[in-house]
PDB file of N, CA and C in Angstrom:
ATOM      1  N   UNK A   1       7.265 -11.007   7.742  1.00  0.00           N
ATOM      2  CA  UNK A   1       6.119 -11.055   6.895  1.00  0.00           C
ATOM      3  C   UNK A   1       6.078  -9.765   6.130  1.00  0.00           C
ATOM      4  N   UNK A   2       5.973 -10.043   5.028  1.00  0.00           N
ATOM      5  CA  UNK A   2       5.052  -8.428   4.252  1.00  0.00           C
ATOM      6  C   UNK A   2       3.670  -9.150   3.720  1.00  0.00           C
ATOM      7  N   UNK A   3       3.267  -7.539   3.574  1.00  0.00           N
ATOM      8  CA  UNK A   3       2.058  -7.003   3.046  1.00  0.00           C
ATOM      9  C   UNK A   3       1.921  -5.891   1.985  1.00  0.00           C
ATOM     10  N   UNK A   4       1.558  -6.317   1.012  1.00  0.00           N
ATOM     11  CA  UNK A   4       1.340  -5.420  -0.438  1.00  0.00           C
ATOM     12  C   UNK A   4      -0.047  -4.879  -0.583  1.00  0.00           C
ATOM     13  N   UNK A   5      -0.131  -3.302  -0.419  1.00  0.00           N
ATOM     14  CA  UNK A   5      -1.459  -3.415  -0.962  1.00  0.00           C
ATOM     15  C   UNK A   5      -1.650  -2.300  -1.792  1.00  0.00           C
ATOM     16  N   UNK A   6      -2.297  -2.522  -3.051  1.00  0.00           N
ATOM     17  CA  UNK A   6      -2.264  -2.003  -4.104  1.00  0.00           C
ATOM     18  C   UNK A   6      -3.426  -1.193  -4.685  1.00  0.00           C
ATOM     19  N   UNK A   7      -3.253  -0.083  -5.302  1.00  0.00           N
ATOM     20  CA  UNK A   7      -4.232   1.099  -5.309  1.00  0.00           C
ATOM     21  C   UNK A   7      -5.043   0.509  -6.242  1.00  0.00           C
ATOM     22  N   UNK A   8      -6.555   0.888  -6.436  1.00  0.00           N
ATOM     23  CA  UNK A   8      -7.720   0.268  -7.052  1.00  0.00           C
ATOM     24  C   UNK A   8      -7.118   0.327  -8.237  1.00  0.00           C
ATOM     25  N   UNK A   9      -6.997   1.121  -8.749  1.00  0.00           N
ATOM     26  CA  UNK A   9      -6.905   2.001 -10.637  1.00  0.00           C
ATOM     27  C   UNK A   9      -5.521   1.253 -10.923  1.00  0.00           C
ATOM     28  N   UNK A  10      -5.009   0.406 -10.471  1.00  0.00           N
ATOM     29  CA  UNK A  10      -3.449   0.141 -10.881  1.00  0.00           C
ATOM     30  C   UNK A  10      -2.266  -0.661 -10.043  1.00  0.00           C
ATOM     31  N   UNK A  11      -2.107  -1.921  -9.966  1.00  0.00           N
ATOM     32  CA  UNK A  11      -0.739  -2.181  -9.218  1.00  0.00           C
ATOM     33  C   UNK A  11       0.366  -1.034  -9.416  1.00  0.00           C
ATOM     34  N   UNK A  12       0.844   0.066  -9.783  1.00  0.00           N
ATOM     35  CA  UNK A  12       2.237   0.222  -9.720  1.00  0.00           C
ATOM     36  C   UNK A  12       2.235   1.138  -8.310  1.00  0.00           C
ATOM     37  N   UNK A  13       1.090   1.552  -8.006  1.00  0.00           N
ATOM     38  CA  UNK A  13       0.720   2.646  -6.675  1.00  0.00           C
ATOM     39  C   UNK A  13       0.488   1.648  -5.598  1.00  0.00           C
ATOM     40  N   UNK A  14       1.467   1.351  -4.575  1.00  0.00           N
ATOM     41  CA  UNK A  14       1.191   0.405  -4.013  1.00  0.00           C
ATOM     42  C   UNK A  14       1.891   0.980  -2.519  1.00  0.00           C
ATOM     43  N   UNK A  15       1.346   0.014  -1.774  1.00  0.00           N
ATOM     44  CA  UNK A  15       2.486   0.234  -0.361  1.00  0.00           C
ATOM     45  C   UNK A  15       2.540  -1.122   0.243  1.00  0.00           C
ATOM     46  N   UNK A  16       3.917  -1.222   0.486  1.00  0.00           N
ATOM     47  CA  UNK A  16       4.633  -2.654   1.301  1.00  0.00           C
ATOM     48  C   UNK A  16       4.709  -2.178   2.993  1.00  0.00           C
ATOM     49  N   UNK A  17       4.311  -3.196   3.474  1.00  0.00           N
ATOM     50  CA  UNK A  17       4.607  -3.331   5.028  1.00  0.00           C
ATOM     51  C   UNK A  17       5.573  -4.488   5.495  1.00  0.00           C
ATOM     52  N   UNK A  18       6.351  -4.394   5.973  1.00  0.00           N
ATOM     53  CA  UNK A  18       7.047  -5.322   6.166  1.00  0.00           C
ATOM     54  C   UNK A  18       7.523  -5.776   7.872  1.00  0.00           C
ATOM     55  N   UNK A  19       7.596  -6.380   8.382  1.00  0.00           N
ATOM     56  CA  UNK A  19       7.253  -6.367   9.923  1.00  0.00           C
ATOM     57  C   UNK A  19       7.267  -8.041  10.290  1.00  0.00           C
ATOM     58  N   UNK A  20       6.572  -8.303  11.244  1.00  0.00           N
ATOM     59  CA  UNK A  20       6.545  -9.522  12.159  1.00  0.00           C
ATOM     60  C   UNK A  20       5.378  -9.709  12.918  1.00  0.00           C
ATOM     61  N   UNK A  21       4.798 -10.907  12.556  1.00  0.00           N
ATOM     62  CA  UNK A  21       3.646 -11.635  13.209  1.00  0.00           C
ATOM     63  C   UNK A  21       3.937 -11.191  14.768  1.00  0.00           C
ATOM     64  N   UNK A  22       3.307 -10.608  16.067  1.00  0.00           N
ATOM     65  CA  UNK A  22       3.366 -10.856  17.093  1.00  0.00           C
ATOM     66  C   UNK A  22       2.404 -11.644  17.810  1.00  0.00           C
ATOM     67  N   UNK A  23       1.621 -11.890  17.126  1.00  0.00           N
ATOM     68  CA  UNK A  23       0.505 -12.678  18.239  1.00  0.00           C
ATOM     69  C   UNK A  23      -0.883 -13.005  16.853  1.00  0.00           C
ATOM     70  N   UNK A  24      -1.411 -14.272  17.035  1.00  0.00           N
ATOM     71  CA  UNK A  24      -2.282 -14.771  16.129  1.00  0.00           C
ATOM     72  C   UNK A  24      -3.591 -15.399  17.694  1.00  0.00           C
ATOM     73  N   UNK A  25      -4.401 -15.399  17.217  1.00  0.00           N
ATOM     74  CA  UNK A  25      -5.778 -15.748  18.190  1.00  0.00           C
ATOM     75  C   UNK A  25      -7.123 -15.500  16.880  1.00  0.00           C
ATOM     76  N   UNK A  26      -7.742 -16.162  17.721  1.00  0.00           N
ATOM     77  CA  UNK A  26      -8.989 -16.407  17.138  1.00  0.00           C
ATOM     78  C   UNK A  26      -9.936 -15.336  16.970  1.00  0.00           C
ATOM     79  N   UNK A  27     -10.940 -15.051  15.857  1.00  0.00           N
ATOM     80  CA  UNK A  27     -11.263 -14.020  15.447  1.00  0.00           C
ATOM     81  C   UNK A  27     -12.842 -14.448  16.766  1.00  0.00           C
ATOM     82  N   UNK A  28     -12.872 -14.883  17.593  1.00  0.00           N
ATOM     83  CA  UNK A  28     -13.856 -14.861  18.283  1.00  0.00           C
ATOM     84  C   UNK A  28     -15.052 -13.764  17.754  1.00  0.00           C
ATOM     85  N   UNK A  29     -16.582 -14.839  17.381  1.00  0.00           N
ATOM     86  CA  UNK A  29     -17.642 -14.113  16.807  1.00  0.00           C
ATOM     87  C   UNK A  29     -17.149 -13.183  15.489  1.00  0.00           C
ATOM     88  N   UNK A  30     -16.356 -13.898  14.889  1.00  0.00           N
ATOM     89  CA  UNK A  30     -15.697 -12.957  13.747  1.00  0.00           C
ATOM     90  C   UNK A  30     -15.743 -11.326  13.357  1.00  0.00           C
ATOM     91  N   UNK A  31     -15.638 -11.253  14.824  1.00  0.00           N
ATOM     92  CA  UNK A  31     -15.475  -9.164  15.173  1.00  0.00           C
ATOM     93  C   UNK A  31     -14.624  -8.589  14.566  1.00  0.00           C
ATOM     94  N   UNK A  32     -13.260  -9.149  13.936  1.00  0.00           N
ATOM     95  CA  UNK A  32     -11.869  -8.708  13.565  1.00  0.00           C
ATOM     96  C   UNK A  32     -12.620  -8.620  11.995  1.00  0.00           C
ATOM     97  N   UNK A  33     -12.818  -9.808  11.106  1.00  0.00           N
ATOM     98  CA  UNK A  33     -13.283  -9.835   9.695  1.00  0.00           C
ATOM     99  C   UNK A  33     -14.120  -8.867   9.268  1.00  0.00           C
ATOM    100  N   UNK A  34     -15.833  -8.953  10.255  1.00  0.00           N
ATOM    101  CA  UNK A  34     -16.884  -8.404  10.411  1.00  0.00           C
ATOM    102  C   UNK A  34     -16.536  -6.827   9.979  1.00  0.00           C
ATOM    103  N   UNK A  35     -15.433  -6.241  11.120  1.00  0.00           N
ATOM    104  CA  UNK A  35     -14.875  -4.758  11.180  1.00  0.00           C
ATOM    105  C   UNK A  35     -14.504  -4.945   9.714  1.00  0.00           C
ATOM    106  N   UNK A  36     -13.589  -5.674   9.544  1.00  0.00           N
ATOM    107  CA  UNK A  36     -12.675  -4.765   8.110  1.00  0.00           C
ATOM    108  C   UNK A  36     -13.951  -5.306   7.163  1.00  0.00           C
ATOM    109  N   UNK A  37     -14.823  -6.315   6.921  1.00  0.00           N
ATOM    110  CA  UNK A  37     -15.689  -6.523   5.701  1.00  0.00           C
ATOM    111  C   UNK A  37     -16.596  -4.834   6.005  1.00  0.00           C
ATOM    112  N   UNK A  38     -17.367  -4.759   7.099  1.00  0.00           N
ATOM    113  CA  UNK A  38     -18.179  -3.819   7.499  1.00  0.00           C
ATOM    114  C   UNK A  38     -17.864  -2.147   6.715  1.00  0.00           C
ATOM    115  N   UNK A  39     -16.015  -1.942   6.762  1.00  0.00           N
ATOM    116  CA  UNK A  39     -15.501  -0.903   6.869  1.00  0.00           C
ATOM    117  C   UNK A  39     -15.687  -0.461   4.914  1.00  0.00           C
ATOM    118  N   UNK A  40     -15.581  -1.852   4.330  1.00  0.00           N
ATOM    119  CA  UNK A  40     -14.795  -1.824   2.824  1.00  0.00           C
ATOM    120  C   UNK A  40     -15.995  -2.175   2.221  1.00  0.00           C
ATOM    121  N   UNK A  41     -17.334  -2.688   2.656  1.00  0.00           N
ATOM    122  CA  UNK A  41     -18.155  -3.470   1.829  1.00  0.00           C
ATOM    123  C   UNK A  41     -19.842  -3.263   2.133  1.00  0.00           C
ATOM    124  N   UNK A  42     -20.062  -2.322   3.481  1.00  0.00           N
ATOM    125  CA  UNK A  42     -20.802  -1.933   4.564  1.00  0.00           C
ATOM    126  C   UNK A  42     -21.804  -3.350   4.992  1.00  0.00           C
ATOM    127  N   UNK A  43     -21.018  -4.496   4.565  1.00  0.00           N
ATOM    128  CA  UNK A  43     -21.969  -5.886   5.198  1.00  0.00           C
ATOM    129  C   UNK A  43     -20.969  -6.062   6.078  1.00  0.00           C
ATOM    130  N   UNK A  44     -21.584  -7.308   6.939  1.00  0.00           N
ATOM    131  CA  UNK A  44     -20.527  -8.383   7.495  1.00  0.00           C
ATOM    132  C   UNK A  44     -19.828  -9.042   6.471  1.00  0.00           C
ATOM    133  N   UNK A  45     -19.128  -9.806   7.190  1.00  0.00           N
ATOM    134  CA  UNK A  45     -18.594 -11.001   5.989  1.00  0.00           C
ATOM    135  C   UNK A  45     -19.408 -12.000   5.638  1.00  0.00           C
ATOM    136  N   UNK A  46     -19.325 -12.333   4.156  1.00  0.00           N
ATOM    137  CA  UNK A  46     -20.496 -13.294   4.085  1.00  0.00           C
ATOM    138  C   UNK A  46     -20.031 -14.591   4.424  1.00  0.00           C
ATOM    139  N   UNK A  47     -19.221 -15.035   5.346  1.00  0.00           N
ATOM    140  CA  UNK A  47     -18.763 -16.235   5.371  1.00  0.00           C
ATOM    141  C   UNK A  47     -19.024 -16.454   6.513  1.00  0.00           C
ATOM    142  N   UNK A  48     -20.014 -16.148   7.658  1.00  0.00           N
ATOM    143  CA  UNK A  48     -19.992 -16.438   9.175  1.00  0.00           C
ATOM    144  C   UNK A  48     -19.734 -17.478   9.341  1.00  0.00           C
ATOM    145  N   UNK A  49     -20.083 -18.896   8.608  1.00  0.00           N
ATOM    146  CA  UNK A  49     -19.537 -20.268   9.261  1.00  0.00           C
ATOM    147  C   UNK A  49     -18.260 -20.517   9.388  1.00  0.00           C
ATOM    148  N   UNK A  50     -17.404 -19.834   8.820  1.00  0.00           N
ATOM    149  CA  UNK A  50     -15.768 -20.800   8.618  1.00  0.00           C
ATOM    150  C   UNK A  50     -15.473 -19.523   9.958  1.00  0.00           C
ATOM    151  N   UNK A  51     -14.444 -20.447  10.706  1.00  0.00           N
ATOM    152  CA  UNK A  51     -13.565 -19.693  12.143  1.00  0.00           C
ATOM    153  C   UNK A  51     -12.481 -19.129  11.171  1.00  0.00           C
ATOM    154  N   UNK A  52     -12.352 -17.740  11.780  1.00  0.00           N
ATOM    155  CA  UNK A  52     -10.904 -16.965  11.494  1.00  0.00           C
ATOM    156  C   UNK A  52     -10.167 -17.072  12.236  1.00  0.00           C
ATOM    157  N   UNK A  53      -8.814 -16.647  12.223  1.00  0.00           N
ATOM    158  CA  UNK A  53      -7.479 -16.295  12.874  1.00  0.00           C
ATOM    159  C   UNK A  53      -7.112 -14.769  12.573  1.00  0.00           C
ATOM    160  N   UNK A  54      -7.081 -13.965  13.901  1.00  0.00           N
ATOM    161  CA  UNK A  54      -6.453 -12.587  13.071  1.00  0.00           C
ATOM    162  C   UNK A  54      -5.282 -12.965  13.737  1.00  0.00           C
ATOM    163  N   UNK A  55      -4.073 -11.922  12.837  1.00  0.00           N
ATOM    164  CA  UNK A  55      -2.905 -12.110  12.863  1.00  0.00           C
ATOM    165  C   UNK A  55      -2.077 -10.701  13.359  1.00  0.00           C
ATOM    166  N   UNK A  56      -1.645 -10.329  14.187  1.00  0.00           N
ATOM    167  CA  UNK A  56      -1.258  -8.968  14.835  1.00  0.00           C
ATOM    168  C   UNK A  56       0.437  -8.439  13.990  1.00  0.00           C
ATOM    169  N   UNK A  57       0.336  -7.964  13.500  1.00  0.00           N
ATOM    170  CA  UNK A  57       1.667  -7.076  12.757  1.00  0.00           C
ATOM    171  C   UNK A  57       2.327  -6.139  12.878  1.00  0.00           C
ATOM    172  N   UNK A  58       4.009  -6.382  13.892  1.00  0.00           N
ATOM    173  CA  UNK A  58       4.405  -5.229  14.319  1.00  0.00           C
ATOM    174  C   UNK A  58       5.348  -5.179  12.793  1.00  0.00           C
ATOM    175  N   UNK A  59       5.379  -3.967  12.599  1.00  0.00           N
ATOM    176  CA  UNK A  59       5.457  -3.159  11.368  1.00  0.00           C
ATOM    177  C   UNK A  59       7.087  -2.765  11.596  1.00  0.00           C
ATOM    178  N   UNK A  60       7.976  -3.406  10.844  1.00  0.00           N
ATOM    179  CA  UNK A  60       9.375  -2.983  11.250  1.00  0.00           C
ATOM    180  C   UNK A  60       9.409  -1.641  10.197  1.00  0.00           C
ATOM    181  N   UNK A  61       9.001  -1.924   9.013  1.00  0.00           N
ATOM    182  CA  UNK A  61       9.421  -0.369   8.014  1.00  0.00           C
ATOM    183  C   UNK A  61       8.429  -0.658   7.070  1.00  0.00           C
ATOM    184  N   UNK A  62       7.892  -0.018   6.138  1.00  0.00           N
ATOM    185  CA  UNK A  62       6.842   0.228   5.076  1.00  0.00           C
ATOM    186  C   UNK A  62       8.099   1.419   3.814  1.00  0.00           C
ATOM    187  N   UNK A  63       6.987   0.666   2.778  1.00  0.00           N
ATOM    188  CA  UNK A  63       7.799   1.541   1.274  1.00  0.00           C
ATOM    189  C   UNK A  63       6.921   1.843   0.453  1.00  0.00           C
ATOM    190  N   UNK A  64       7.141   2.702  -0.187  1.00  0.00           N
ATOM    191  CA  UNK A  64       5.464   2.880  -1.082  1.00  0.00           C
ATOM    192  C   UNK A  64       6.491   3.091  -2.736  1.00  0.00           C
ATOM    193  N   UNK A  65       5.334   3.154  -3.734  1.00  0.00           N
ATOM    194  CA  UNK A  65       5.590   3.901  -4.858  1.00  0.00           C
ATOM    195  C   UNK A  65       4.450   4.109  -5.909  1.00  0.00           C
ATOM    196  N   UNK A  66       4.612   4.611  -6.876  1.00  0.00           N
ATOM    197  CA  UNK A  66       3.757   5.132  -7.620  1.00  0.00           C
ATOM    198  C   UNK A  66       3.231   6.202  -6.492  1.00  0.00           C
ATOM    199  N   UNK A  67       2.280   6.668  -6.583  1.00  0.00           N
ATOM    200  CA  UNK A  67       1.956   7.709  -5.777  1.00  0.00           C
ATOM    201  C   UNK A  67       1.905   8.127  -4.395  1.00  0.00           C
ATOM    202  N   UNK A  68       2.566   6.933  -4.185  1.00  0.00           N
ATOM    203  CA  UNK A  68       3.227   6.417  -2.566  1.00  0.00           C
ATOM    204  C   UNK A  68       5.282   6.985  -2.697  1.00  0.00           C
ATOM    205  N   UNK A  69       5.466   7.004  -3.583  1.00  0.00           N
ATOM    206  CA  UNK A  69       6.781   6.835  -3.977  1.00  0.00           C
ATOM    207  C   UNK A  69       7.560   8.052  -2.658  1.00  0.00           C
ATOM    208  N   UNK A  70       9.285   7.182  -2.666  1.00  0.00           N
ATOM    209  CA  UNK A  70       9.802   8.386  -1.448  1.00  0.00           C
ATOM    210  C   UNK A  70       9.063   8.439  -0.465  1.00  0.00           C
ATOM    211  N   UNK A  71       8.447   7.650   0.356  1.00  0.00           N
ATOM    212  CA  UNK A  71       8.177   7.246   1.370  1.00  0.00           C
ATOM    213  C   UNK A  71       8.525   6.450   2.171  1.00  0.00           C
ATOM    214  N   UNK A  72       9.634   5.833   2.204  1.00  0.00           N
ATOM    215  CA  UNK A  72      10.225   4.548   3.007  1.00  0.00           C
ATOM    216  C   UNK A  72      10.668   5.269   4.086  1.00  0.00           C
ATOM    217  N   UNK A  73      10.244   4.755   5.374  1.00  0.00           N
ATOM    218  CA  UNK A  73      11.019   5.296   6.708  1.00  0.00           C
ATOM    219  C   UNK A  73      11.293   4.430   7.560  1.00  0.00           C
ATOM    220  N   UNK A  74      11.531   4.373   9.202  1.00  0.00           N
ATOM    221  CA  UNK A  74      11.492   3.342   9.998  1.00  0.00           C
ATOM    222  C   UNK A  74       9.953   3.599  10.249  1.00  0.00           C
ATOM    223  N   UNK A  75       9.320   2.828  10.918  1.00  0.00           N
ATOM    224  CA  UNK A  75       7.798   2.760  11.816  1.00  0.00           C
ATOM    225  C   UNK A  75       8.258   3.633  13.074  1.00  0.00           C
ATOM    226  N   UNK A  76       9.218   3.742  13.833  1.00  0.00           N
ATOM    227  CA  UNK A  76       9.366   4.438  15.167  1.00  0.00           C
ATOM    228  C   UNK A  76       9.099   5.587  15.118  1.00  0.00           C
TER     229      UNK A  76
END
């Protein structure tokens, strides 16, 4: 699996994760969403009715650029 995530002001500043699903389970009382909406938005999520799935990501290597750039290493 990867993951792209890209700086507010601009896609070219970005960082890739690239890695492997290890374990998926249920966001029970949507605590997993709640956290990251809570962290980025200071609400819950506004979606309490629909059930989540969080998804656990062991991280084999990450790459960045634009102001990430020259950053590629192993995760170990």
């Amino acid at each position: 699996m990867s993951l792209t995530v890209t700086a507010r002001d601009g896609w070219y500043t970005h960082v890739t994760l690239i890695g492997r699903i290890v374990e998926l389970r249920a966001d029970e009382g949507l605590a997993d969403i709640d956290l990251i909406s809570t962290h980025y938005t200071g609400h819950a999520y506004p979606d309490q009715a629909s059930p989540r799935t969080t998804g656990v990501m062991a991280i084999d290597r990450w790459t960045g650029w634009g102001a990430m750039k020259d950053s590629e290493r192993p995760s170990s």
